[in-house]
Protein backbone atom coordinates (compact mmCIF):
# COMPACT_ATOMS: atom_id res chain seq x y z
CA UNK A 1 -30.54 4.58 -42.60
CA UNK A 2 -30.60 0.80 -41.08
CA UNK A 3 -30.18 -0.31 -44.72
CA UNK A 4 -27.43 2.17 -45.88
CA UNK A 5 -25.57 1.07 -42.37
CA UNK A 6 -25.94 -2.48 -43.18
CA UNK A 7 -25.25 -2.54 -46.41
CA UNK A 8 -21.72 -0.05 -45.86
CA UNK A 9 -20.52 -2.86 -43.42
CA UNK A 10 -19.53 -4.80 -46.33
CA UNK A 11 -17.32 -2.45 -47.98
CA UNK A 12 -15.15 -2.66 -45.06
CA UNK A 13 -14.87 -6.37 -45.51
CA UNK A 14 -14.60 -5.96 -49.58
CA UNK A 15 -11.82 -3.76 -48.55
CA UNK A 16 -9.89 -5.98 -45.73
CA UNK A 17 -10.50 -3.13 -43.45
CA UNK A 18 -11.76 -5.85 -40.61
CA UNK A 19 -11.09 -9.09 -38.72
CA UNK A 20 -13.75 -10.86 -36.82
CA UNK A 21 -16.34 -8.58 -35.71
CA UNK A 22 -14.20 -5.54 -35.04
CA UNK A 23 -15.13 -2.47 -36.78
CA UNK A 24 -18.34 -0.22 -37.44
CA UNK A 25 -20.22 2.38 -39.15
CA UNK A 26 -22.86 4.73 -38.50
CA UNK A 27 -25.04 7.10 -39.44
CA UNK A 28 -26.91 10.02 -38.29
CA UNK A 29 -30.32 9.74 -38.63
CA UNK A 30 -31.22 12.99 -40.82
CA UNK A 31 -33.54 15.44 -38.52
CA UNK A 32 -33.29 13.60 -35.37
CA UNK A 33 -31.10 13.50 -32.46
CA UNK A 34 -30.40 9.78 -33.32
CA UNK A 35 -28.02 7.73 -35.21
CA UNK A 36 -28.16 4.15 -36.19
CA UNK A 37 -24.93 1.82 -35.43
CA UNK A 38 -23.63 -1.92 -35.60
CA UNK A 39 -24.83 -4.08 -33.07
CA UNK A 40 -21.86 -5.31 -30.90
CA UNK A 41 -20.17 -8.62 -31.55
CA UNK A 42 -22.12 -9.44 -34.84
CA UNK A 43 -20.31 -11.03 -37.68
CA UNK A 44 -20.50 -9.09 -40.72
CA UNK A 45 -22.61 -11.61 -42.30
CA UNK A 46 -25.48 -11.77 -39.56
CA UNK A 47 -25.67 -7.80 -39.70
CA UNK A 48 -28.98 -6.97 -41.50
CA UNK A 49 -31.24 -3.75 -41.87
CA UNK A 50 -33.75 -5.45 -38.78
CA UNK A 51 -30.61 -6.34 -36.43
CA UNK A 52 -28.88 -2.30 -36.74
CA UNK A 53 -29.49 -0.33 -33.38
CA UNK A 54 -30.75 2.96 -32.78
CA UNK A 55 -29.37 5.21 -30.62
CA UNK A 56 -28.81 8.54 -28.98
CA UNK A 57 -26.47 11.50 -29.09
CA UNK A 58 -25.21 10.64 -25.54
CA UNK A 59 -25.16 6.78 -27.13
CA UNK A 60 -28.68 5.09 -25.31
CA UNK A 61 -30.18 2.78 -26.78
CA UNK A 62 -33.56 4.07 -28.30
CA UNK A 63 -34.50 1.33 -30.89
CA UNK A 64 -33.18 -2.96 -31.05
CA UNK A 65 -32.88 -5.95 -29.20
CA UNK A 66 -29.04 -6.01 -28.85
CA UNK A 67 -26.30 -3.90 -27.01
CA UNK A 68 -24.53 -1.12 -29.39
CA UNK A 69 -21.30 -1.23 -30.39
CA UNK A 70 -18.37 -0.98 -27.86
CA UNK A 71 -17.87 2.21 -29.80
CA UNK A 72 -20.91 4.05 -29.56
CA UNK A 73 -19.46 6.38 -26.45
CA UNK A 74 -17.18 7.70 -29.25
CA UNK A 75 -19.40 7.66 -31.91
CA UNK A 76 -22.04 9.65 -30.27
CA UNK A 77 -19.54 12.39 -28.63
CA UNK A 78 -18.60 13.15 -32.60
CA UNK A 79 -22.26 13.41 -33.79
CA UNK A 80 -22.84 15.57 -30.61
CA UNK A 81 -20.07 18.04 -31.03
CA UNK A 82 -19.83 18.25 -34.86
CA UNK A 83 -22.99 18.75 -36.32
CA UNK A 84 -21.83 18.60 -40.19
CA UNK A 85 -20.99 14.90 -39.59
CA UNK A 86 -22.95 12.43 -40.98
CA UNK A 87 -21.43 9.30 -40.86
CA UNK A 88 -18.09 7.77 -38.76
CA UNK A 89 -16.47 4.64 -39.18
CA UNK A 90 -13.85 2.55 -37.11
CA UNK A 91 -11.95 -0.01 -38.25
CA UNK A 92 -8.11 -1.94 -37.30
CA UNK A 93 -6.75 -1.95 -41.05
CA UNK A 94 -3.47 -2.92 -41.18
CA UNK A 95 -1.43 -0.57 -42.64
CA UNK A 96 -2.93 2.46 -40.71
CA UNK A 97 -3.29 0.91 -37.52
CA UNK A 98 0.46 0.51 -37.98
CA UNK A 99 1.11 3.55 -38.08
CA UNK A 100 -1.13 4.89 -34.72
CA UNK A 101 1.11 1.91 -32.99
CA UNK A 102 4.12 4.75 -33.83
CA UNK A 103 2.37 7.59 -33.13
CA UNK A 104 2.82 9.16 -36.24
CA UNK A 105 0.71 10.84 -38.90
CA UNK A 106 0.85 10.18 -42.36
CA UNK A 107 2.50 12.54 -43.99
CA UNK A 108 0.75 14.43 -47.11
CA UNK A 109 3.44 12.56 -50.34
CA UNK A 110 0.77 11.29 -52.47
CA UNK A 111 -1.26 13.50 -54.45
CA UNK A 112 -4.27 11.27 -53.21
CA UNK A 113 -3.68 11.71 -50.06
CA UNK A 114 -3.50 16.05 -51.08
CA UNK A 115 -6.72 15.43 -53.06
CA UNK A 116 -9.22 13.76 -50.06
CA UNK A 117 -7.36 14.39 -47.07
CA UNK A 118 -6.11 17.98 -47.81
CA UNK A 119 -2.55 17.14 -45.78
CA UNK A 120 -1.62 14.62 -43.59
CA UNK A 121 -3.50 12.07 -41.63
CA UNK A 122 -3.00 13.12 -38.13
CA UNK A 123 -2.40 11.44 -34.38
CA UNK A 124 -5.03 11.36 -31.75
CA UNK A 125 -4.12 10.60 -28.36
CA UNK A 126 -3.84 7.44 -27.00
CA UNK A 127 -7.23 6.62 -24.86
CA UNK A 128 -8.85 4.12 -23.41
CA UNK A 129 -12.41 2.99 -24.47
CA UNK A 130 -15.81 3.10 -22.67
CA UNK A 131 -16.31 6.40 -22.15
CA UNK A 132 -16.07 9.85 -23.84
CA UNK A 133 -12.49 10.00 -24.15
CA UNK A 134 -11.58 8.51 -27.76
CA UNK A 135 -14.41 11.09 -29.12
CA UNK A 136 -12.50 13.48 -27.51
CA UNK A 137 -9.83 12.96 -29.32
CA UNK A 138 -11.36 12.27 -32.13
CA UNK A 139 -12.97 15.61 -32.27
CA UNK A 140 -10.47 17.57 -30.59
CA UNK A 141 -7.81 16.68 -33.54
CA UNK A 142 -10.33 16.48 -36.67
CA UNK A 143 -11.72 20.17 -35.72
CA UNK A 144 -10.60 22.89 -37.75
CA UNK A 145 -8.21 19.93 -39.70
CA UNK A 146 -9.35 19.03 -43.17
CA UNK A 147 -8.43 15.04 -42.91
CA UNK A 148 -11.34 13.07 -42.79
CA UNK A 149 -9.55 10.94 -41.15
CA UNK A 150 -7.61 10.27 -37.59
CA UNK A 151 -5.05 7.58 -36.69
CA UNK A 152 -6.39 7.02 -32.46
CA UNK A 153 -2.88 5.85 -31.03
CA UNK A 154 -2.16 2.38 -30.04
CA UNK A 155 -5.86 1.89 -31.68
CA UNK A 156 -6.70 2.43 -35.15
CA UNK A 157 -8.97 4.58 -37.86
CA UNK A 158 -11.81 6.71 -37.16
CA UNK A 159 -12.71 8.42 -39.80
CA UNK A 160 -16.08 10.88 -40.42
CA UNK A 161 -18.03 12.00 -43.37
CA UNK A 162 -21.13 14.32 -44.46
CA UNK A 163 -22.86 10.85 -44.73
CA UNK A 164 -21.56 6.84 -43.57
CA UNK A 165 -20.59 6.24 -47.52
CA UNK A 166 -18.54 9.54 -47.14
CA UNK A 167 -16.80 7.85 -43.64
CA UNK A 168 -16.44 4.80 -44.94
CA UNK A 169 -14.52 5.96 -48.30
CA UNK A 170 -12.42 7.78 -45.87
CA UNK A 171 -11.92 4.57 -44.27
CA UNK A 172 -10.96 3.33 -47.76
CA UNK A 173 -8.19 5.84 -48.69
CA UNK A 174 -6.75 6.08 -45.41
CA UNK A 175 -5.84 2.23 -45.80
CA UNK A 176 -4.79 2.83 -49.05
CA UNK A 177 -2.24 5.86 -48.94
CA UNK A 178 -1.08 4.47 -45.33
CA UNK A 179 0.14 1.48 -47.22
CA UNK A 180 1.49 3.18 -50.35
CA UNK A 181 3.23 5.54 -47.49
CA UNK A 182 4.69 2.80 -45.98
CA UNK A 183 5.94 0.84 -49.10
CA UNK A 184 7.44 4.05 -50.41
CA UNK A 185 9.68 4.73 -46.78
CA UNK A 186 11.13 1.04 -47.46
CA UNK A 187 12.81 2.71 -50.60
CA UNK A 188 14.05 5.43 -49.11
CA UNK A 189 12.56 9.04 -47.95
CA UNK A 190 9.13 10.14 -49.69
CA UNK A 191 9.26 13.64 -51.22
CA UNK A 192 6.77 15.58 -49.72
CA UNK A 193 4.53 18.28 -51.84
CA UNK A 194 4.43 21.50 -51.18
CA UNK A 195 1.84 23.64 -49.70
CA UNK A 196 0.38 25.95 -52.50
CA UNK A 197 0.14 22.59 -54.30
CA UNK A 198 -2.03 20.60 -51.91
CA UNK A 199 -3.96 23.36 -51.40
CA UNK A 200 -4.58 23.14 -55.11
CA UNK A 201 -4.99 19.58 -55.31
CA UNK A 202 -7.68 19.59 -52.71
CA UNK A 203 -9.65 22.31 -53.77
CA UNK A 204 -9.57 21.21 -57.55
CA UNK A 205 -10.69 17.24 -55.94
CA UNK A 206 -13.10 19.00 -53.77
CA UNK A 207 -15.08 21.38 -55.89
CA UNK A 208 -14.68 20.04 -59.60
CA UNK A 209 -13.86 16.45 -59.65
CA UNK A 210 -16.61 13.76 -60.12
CA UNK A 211 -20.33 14.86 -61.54
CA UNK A 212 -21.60 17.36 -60.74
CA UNK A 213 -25.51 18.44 -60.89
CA UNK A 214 -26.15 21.25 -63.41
CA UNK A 215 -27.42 24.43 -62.00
């Protein structure tokens, strides 16, 4: 899991997801109340398998020489209250952190966006870090929502997956369709899709797309 954290900090550099050192991943250490995340204030290009932390589900450090991430409080309130999730990412992109600056979710006009998100890309609430209250909000709007993905206001991106490859492709697409979203509004109003046919969409993308293993 060090490794696969590592190794998943570059995507969000191959995908201009980051400046500087902002940003993480993690990932929930399979069978263990533990999860490995980026160490805090490490440039993307220091981060190796050795220098990853290992921490708790109330965020302690268990396992490293340096302090977690700044995010861990957050991190660690997700893996505690949804036990499905795997992996969470944060990042700043651009396009998507522009649109938690307005408060508003990205609405569901993109068949992509129907396909891995199953609707919109909702608002969290604004909070403060340091403590438990961006997981709050983090879990309090993802539960019972199919979006992988939340836009924190006045913040950025957290996103969540069965696994940190899973988060961080959410990561990915929510970049992507927020900036397709926003091209589309400079040409006038985006039609949005219907219901029945997002529903369709992302039960066709979730069940059927891709390989599949042969029963």
């Amino acid at each position: 899991m060090r490794k696969a954290v590592a190794d998943l900090h570059a995507e969000l550099v191959r995908y201009n997801l980051v400046a500087w050192t902002a940003g993480n991943v993690s990932g929930r250490i399979p069978g263990e109340d533990l999860f490995v995340i980026k160490p805090s204030g490490v440039s993307y290009d220091e981060l190796t398998p050795e220098n990853m932390v290992v921490c708790d589900l109330d965020g302690n450090l268990v396992e490293g020489e340096h302090s977690p991430s700044s995010d861990t409080a957050a991190h660690a309130y997700v893996y505690r209250n949804m036990p499905d999730v795997g992996g969470v990412v944060h990042t700043h992109s651009t396009y998507a952190s522009a649109w938690a600056a307005r408060g508003e979710a990205i609405p569901c006009v993109l068949t992509a966006m129907a396909d891995e998100f199953g609707g919109e890309i909702p608002i969290g609430p604004f909070a403060l870090i340091g403590d438990d209250s961006i997981g709050q909000g983090i879990v309090e709007t993802l539960k019972g929502h199919r979006s992988k993905a939340v836009l924190m206001r006045n913040h950025g991106v957290f996103s969540i997956g069965k696994d940190p490859k899973a988060a961080v492709k959410a990561a990915v697409m929510c970049e992507d369709v927020a900036r397709t979203v926003h091209v589309a509004r400079q040409l006038g109003e985006p039609l949005p899709i219907p219901q029945d046919d997002i529903d369709r969409l992302y039960d066709r993308y979730q069940n059927v797309y891709g390989q599949r293993s042969p029963r």
